[in-house]
Protein backbone atom coordinates (compact mmCIF):
# COMPACT_ATOMS: atom_id res chain seq x y z
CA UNK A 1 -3.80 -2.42 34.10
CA UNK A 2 -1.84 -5.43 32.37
CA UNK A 3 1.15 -4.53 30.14
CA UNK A 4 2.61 -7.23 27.55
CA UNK A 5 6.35 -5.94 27.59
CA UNK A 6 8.93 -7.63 24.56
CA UNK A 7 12.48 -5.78 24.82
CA UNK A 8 14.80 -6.19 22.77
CA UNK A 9 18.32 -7.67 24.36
CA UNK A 10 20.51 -5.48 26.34
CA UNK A 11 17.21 -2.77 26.45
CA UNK A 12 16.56 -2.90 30.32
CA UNK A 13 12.78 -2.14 31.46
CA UNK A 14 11.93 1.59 33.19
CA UNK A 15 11.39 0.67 36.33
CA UNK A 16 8.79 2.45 36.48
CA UNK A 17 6.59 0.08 34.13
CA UNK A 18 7.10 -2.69 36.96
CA UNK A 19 6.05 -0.68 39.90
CA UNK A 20 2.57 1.04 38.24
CA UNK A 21 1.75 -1.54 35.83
CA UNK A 22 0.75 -5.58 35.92
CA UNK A 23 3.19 -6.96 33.20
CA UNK A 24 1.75 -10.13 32.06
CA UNK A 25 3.91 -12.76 29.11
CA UNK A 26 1.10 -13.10 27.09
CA UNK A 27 -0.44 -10.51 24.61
CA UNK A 28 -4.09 -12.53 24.79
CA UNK A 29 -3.90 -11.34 28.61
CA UNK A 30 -2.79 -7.53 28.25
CA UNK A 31 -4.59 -4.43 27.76
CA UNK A 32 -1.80 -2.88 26.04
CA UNK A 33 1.72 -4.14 24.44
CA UNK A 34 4.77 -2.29 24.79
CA UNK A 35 7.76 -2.76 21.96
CA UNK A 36 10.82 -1.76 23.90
CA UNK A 37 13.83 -1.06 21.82
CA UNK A 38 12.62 -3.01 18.89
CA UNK A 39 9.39 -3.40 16.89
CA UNK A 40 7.64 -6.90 17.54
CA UNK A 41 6.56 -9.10 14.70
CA UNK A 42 4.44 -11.51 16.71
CA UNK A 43 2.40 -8.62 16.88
CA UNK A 44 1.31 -8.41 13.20
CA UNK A 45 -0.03 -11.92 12.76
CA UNK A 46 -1.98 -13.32 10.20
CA UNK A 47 -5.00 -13.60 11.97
CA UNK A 48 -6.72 -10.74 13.78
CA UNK A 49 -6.69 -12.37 17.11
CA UNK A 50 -6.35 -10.29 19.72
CA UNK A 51 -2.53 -9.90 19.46
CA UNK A 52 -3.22 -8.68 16.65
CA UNK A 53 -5.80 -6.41 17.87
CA UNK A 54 -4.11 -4.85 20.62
CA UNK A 55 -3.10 -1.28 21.21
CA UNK A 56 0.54 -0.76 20.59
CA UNK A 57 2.97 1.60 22.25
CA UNK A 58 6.76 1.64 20.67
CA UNK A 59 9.24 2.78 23.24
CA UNK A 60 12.97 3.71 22.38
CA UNK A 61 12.23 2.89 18.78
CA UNK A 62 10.72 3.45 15.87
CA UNK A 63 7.42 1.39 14.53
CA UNK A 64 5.34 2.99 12.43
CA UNK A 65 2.69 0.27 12.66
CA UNK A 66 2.11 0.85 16.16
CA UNK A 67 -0.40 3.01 17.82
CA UNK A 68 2.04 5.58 19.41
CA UNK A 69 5.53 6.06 19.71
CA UNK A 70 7.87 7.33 22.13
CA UNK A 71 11.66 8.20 21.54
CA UNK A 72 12.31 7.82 25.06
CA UNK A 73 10.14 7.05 28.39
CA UNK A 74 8.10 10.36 29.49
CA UNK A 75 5.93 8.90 32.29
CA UNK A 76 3.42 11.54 31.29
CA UNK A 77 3.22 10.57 27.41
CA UNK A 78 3.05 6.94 28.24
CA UNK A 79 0.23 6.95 30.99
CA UNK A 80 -1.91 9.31 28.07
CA UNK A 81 -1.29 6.33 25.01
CA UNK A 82 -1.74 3.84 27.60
CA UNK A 83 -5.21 5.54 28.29
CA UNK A 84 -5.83 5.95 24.70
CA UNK A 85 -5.24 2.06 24.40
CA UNK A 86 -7.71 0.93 27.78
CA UNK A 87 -10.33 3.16 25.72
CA UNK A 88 -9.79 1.51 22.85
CA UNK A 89 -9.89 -1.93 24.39
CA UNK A 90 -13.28 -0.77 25.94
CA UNK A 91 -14.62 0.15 22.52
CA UNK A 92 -13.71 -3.60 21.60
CA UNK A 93 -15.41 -5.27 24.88
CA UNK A 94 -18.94 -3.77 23.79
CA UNK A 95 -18.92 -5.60 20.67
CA UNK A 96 -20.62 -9.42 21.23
CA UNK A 97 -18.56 -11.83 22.41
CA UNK A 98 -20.11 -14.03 19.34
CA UNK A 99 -19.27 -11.50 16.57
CA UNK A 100 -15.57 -10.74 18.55
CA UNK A 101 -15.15 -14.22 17.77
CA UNK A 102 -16.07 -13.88 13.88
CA UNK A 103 -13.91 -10.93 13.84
CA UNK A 104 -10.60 -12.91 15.21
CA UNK A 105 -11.63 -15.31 12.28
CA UNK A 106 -12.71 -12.92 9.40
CA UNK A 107 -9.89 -10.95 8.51
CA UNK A 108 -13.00 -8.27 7.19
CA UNK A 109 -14.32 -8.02 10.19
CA UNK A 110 -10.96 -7.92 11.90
CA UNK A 111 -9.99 -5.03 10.56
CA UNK A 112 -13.82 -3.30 10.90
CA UNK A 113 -12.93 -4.18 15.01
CA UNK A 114 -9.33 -2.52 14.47
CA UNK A 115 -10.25 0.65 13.05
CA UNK A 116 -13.75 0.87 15.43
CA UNK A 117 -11.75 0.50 18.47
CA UNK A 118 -9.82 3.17 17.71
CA UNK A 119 -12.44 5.71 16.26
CA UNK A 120 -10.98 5.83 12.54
CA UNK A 121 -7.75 4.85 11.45
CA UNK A 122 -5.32 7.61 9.97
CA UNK A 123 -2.37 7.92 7.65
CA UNK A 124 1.09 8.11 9.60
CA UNK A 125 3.78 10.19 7.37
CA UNK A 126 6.74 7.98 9.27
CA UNK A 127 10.10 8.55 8.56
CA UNK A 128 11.06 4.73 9.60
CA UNK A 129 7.69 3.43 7.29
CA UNK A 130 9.59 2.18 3.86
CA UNK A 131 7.36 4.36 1.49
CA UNK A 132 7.24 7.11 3.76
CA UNK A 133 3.74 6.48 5.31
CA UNK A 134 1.58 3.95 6.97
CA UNK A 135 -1.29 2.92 8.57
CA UNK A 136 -1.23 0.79 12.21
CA UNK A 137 -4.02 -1.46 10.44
CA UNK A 138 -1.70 -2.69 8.32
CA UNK A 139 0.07 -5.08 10.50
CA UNK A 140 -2.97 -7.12 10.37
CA UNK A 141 -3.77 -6.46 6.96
CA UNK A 142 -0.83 -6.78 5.03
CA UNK A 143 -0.59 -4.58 1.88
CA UNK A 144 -1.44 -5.15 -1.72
CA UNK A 145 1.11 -2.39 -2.50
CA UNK A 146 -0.75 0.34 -3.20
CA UNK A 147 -0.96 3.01 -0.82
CA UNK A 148 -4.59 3.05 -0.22
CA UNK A 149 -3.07 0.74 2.65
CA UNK A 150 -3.58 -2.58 1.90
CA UNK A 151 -6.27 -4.98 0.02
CA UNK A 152 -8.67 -5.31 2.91
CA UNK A 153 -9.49 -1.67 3.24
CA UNK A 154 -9.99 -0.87 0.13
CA UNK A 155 -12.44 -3.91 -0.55
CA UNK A 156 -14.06 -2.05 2.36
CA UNK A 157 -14.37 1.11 1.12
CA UNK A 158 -15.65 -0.39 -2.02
CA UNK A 159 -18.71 -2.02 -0.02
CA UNK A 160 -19.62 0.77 1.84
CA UNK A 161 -18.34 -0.39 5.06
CA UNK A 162 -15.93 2.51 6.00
CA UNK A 163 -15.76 5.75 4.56
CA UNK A 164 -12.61 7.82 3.45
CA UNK A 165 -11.26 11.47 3.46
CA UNK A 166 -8.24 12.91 1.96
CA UNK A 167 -5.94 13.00 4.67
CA UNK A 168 -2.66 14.20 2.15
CA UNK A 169 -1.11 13.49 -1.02
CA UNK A 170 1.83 12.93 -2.55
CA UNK A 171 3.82 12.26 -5.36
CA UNK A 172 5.71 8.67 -4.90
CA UNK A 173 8.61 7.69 -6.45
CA UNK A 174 8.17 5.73 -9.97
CA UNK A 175 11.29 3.34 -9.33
CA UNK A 176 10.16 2.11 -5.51
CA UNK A 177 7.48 3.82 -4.79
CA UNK A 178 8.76 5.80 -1.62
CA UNK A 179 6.73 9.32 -1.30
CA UNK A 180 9.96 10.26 0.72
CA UNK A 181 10.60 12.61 -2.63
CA UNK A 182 12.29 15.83 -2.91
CA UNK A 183 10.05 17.87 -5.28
CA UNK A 184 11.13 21.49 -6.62
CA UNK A 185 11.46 23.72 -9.78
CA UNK A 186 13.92 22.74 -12.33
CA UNK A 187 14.51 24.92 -15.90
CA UNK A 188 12.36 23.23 -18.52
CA UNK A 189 14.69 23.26 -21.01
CA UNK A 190 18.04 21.53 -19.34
CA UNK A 191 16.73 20.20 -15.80
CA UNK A 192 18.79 22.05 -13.57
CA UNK A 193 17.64 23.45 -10.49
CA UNK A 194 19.76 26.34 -10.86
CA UNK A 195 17.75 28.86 -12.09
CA UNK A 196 16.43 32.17 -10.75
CA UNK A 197 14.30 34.94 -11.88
CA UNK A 198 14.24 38.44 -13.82
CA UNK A 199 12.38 40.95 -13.41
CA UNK A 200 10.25 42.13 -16.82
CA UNK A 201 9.91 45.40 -18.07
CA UNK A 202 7.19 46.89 -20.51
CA UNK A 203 7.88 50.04 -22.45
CA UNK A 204 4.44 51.85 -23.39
CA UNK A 205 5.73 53.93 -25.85
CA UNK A 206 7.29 51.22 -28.05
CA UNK A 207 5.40 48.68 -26.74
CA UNK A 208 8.92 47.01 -26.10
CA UNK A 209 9.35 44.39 -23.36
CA UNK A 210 12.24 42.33 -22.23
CA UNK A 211 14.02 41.37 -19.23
CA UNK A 212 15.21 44.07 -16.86
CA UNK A 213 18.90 43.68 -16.97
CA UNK A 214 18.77 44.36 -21.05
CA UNK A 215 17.43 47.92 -19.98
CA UNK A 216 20.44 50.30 -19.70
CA UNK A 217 20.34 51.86 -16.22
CA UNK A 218 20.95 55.98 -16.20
CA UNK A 219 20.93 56.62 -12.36
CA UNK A 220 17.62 55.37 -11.12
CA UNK A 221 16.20 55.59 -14.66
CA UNK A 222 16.23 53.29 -17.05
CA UNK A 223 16.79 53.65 -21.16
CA UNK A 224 14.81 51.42 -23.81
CA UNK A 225 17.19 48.56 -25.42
CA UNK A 226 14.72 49.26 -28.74
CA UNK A 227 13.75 52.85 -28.97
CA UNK A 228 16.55 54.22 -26.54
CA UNK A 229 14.48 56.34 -24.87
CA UNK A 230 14.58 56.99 -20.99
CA UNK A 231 11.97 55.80 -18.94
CA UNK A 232 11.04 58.30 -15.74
CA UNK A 233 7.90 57.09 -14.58
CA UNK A 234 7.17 53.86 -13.53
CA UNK A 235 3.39 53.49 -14.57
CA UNK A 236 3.07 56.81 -17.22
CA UNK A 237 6.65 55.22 -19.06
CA UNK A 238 6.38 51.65 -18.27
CA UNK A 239 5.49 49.12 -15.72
CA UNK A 240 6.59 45.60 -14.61
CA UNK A 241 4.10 43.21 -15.59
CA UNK A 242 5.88 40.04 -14.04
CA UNK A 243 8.93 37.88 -14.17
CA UNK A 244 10.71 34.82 -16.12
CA UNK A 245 12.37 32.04 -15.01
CA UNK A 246 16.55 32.10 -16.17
CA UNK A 247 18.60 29.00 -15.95
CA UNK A 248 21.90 29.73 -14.85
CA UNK A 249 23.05 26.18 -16.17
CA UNK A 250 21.90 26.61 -19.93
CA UNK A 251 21.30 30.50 -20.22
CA UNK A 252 17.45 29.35 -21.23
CA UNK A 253 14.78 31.91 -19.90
CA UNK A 254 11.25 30.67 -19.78
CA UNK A 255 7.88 32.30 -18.63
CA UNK A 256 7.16 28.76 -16.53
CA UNK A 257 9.83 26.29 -14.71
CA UNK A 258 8.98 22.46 -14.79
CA UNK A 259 8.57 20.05 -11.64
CA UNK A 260 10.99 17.41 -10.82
CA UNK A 261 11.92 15.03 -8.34
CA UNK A 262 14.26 13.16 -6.27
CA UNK A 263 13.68 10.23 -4.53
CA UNK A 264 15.37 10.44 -0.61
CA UNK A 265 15.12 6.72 -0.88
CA UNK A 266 16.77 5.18 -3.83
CA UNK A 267 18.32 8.39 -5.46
CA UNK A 268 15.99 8.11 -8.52
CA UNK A 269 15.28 11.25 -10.37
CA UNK A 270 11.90 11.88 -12.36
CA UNK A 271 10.23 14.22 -13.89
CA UNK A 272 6.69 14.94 -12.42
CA UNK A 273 4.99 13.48 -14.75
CA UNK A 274 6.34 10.36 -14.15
CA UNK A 275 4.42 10.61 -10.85
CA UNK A 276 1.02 10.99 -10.66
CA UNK A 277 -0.30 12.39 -7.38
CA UNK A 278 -1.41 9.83 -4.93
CA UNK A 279 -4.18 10.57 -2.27
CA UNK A 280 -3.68 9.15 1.66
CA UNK A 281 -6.79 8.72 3.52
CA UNK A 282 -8.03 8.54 6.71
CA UNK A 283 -10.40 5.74 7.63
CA UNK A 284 -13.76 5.27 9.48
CA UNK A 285 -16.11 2.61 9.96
CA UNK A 286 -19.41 3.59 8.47
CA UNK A 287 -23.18 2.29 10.10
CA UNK A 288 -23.01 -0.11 7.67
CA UNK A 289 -19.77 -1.67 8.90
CA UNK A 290 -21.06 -1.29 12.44
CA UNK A 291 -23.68 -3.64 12.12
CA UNK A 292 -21.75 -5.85 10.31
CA UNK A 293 -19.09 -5.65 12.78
CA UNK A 294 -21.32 -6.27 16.17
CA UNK A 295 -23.98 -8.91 14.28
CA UNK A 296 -20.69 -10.81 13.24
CA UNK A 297 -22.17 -11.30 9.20
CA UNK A 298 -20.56 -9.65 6.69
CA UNK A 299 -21.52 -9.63 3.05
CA UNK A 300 -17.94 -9.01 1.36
CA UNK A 301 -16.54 -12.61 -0.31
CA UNK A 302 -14.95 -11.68 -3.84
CA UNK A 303 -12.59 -14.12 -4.40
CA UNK A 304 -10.26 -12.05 -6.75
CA UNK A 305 -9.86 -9.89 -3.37
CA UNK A 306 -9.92 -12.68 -1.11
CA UNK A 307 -7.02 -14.31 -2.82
CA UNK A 308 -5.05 -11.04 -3.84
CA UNK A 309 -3.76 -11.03 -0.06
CA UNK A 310 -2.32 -14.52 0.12
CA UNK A 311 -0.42 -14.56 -3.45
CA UNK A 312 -0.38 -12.03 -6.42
CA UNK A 313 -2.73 -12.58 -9.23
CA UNK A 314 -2.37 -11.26 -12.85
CA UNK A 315 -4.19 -11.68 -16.24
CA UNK A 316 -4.69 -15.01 -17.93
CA UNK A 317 -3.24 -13.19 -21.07
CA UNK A 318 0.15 -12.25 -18.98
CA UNK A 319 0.41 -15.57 -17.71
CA UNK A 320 0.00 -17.01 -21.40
CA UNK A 321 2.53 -14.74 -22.53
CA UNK A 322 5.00 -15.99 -20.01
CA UNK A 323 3.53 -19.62 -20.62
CA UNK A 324 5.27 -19.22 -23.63
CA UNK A 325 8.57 -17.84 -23.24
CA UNK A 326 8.96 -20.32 -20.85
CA UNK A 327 7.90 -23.11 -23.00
CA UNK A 328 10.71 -21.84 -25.32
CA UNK A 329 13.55 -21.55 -23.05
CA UNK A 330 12.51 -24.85 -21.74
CA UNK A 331 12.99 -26.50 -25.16
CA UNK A 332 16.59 -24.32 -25.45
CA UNK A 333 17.79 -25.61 -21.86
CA UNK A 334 16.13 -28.94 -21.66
CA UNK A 335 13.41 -28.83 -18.90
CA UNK A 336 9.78 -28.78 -18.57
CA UNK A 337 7.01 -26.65 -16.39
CA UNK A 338 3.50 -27.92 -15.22
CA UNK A 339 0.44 -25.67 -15.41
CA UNK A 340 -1.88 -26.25 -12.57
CA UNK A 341 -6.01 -25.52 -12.35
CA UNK A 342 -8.39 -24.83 -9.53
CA UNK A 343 -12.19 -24.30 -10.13
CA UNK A 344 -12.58 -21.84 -6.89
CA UNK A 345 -16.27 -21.39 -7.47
CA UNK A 346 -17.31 -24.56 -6.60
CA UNK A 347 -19.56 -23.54 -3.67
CA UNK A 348 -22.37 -21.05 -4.92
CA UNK A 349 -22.93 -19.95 -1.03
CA UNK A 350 -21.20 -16.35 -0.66
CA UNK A 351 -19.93 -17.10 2.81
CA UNK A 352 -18.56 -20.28 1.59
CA UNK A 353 -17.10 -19.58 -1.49
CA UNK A 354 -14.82 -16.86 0.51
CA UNK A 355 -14.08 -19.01 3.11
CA UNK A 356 -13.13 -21.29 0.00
CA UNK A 357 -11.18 -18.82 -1.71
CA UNK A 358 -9.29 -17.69 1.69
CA UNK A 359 -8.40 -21.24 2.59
CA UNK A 360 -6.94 -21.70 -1.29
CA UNK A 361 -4.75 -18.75 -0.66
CA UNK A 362 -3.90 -19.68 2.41
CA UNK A 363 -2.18 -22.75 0.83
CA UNK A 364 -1.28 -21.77 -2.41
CA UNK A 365 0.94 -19.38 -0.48
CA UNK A 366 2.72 -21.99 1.30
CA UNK A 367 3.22 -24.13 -1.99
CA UNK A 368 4.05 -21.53 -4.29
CA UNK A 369 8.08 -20.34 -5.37
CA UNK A 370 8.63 -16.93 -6.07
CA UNK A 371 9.01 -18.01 -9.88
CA UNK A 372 5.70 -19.41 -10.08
CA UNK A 373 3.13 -17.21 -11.94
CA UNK A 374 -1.01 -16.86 -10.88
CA UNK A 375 -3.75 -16.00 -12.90
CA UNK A 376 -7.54 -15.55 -11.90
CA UNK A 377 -10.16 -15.59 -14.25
CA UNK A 378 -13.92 -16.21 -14.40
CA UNK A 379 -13.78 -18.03 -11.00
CA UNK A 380 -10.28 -20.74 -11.96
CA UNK A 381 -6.91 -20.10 -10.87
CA UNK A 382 -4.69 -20.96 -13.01
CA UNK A 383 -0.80 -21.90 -11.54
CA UNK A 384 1.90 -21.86 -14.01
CA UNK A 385 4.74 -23.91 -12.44
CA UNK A 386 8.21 -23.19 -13.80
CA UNK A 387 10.48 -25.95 -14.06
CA UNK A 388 8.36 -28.20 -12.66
CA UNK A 389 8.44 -30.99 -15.59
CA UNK A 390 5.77 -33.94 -15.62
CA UNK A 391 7.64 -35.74 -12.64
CA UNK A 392 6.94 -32.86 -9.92
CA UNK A 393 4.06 -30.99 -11.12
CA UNK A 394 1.62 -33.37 -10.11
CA UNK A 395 2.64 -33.52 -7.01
CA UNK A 396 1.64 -29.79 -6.28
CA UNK A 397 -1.53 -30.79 -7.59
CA UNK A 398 -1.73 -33.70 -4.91
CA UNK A 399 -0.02 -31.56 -1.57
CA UNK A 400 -3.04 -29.05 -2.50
CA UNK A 401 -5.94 -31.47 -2.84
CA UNK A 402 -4.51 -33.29 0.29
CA UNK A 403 -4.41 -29.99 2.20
CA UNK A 404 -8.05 -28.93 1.55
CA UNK A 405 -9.40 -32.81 2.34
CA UNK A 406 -8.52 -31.81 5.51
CA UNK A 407 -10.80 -28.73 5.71
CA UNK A 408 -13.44 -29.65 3.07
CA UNK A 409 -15.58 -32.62 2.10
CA UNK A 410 -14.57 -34.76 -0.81
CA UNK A 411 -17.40 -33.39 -2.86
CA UNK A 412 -15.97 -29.60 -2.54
CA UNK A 413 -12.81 -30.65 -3.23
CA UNK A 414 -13.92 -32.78 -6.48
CA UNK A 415 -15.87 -30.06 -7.42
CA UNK A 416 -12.54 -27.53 -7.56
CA UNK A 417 -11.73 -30.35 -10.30
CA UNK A 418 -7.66 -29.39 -9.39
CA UNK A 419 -5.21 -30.86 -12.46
CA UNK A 420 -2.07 -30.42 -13.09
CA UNK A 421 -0.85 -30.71 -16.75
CA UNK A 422 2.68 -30.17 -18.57
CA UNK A 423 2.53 -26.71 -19.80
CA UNK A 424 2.90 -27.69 -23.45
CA UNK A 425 -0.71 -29.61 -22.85
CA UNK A 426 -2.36 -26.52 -21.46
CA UNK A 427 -0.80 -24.21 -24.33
CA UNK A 428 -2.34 -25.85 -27.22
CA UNK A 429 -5.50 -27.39 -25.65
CA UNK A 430 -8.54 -26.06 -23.59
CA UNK A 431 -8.19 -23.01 -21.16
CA UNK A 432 -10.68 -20.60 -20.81
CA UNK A 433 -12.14 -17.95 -23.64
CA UNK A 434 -10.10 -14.74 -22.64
CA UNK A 435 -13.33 -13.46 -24.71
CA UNK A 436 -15.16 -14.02 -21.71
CA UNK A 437 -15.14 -11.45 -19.64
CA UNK A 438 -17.23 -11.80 -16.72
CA UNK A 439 -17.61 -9.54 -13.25
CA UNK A 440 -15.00 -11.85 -11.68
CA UNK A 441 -12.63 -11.20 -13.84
CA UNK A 442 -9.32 -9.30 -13.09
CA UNK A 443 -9.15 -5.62 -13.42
């Protein structure tokens, strides 16, 4: 049984995993990997290679990405999630060698192999996760930000080739999105949580009803604020048909309380409707994804998707907007910005056109600054380039056709008909009729 071991400094190794296991340096080799003392990036690659693949076991830390965790060593806990991975690994070794090596291509059908091998994938309420929860998948698919648990899964889902089920819900923070929230009753009126309850009392007689500390006590019996009568009987003179809700902050009394919250994570405080209810699932690979995942083809290349997981896309319109504030503080400060074009439905082949699509990510998300804005619509990306005047946008236009030469022919990458323009060009000449709204375009 091969262990890949990475400690953090000064964390020395149980002895224990030397004498029963075969520790091996590289995670290609192992049957399991072993974070000790600190979680291990290399890990959660891009690629679902079988690093990425691999069962994980955190030990003496916290890593909510990884398949188990243990607080300390328990030889007992560790040999049963070391199990758990070998079983997992065996689940892995039955699909074809040919489609294993799709899958550590595909990032689709690496993430069908990750949740297969380990018979559904669930959602981890983690103390140590940022938003409070997370799913070990998502170290190889990193997340769009929602908490469905990343873009990959959910394109997925969409297809048919794994199935969900409510696993839990929650209500996440509006500010950062954290579901670590403290949620409870709070008066209506002022917001305080310091309220309590009263007791009601009906009077039959009078039909008089009010709360119970505005009935004069006599003894054990009480007297009617209204008709001053004493009440003997509870049920012949009156009864107690529920309660209300009294803020001790404001004096208000209410027949309901409100909800409220406070996020554990950044303090914020919101009222509940500021946060709808979010569902976490569990995931499983459906027959459909199955024979996907062991014949290797998978029928799932929509570039929107494809390219929502290397850079962040929004509408043509918002990027116009910002086109244009940014074309006026340019004129204000004295600098220009390029707008750059890709046609990313040159190829007509599905297959292709992802593979297309994933490789324009792929570089676009080495090129881009975190000022730069990306819109996709009816199959072009459009790239506006702040600050980038006439003298440098072009030359983001040339890195990128330069780039896919290397991967594609020259009639591909002619076809993607990439320009770069100065943003005042692209403003008041052609772009594409927002009026078109085709299936490709952004939700």
């Amino acid at each position: 049984m091969r262990l890949f071991v990475r400690a953090a400094p000064e964390v020395p190794l149980p002895s224990a995993l030397r004498l029963h296991y075969d520790l091996v340096e590289d995670p290609e080799r192992a049957d399991v990997a072993v974070c000790l003392g600190a979680p291990d990036a290399a890990l959660a690659p891009e690629r679902p290679a079988w690093a990425g693949l691999i069962p994980v076991v955190a030990l003496e830390t916290r890593w909510p990405l990884a398949d188990d965790e243990l607080d300390t060593f328990d030889a007992g806990r560790f040999t049963q999630a070391v199990r758990a991975g070998l079983a997992a690994g065996a689940r892995y070794r039955d699909v074809p060698a040919a489609a294993r090596a799709k899958a550590a291509e595909d990032p689709y059908l690496g993430l069908l192999a990750f949740i297969h091998m380990r018979d559904g994938a669930s959602a981890r309420l983690d103390d140590a996760a940022g938003p409070g929860v997370a799913w070990p998948f998502e170290r190889l698919a990193p997340s769009r930000g929602d908490l469905g648990g990343g873009a990959l899964v959910a394109d997925l889902g969409a297809a048919g080739y794994v199935s969900r089920t409510v696993n839990d819900a929650g209500h996440p923070c509006p500010e950062c999105g954290s579901l670590k929230a403290l949620l409870r009753d709070v008066c209506a009126t002022c917001g305080s949580p310091d309220i309590g309850e009263e007791m009601l009392v009906h009077h039959f007689t009078c039909g008089y009803q009010g709360p119970e500390q505005t009935f004069d006590a006599e003894g054990d019996l009480y007297r009617c604020p209204k008709c001053r009568r004493t009440l003997r009987h509870i049920g012949m003179d009156y009864d107690k048909p529920g309660a209300i809700t009294v803020c001790r902050a404001c004096d208000a009394r209410a027949e309901e309380t409100a909800v409220a919250g406070r996020c554990l994570s950044c303090a914020e405080r919101f009222p509940i409707d500021r946060s709808p209810r979010r569902f976490l699932y569990d995931y499983a690979v459906t027959p459909k994804g199955l024979d996907a995942l062991f014949s290797g083809v998978i029928e799932l290349q929509d570039p929107h998707a494809i390219l929502s997981r290397f850079v962040s896309l929004v509408g043509l319109e918002t990027l116009l907007s910002v086109g244009r504030k940014l074309r006026a503080l340019g004129e204000r400060r004295a600098f220009g910005s390029s707008v750059l074009t890709i046609d990313v439905g040159a190829e007509t082949d599905p297959a292709a056109r992802g593979d297309l699509a994933r490789r324009v990510g792929e570089e676009l998300a080495a090129l881009l600054r975190t000022e730069d804005t990306v819109a996709y619509h009816m199959s072009r990306l459009t790239v506006l380039l702040a600050g980038a005047g006439p003298e440098h946008g072009p030359d983001a236009a040339d890195r990128l056709r330069q780039a896919l030469g290397r991967v594609f022919s020259d009639t591909v990458v002619e076809a993607m008909d990439i320009h770069c323009r100065p943003l005042d060009a692209f403003l008041e000449g052609d772009r594409p009729d927002l009026s078109e709204k085709g299936a490709e375009d952004e939700a």
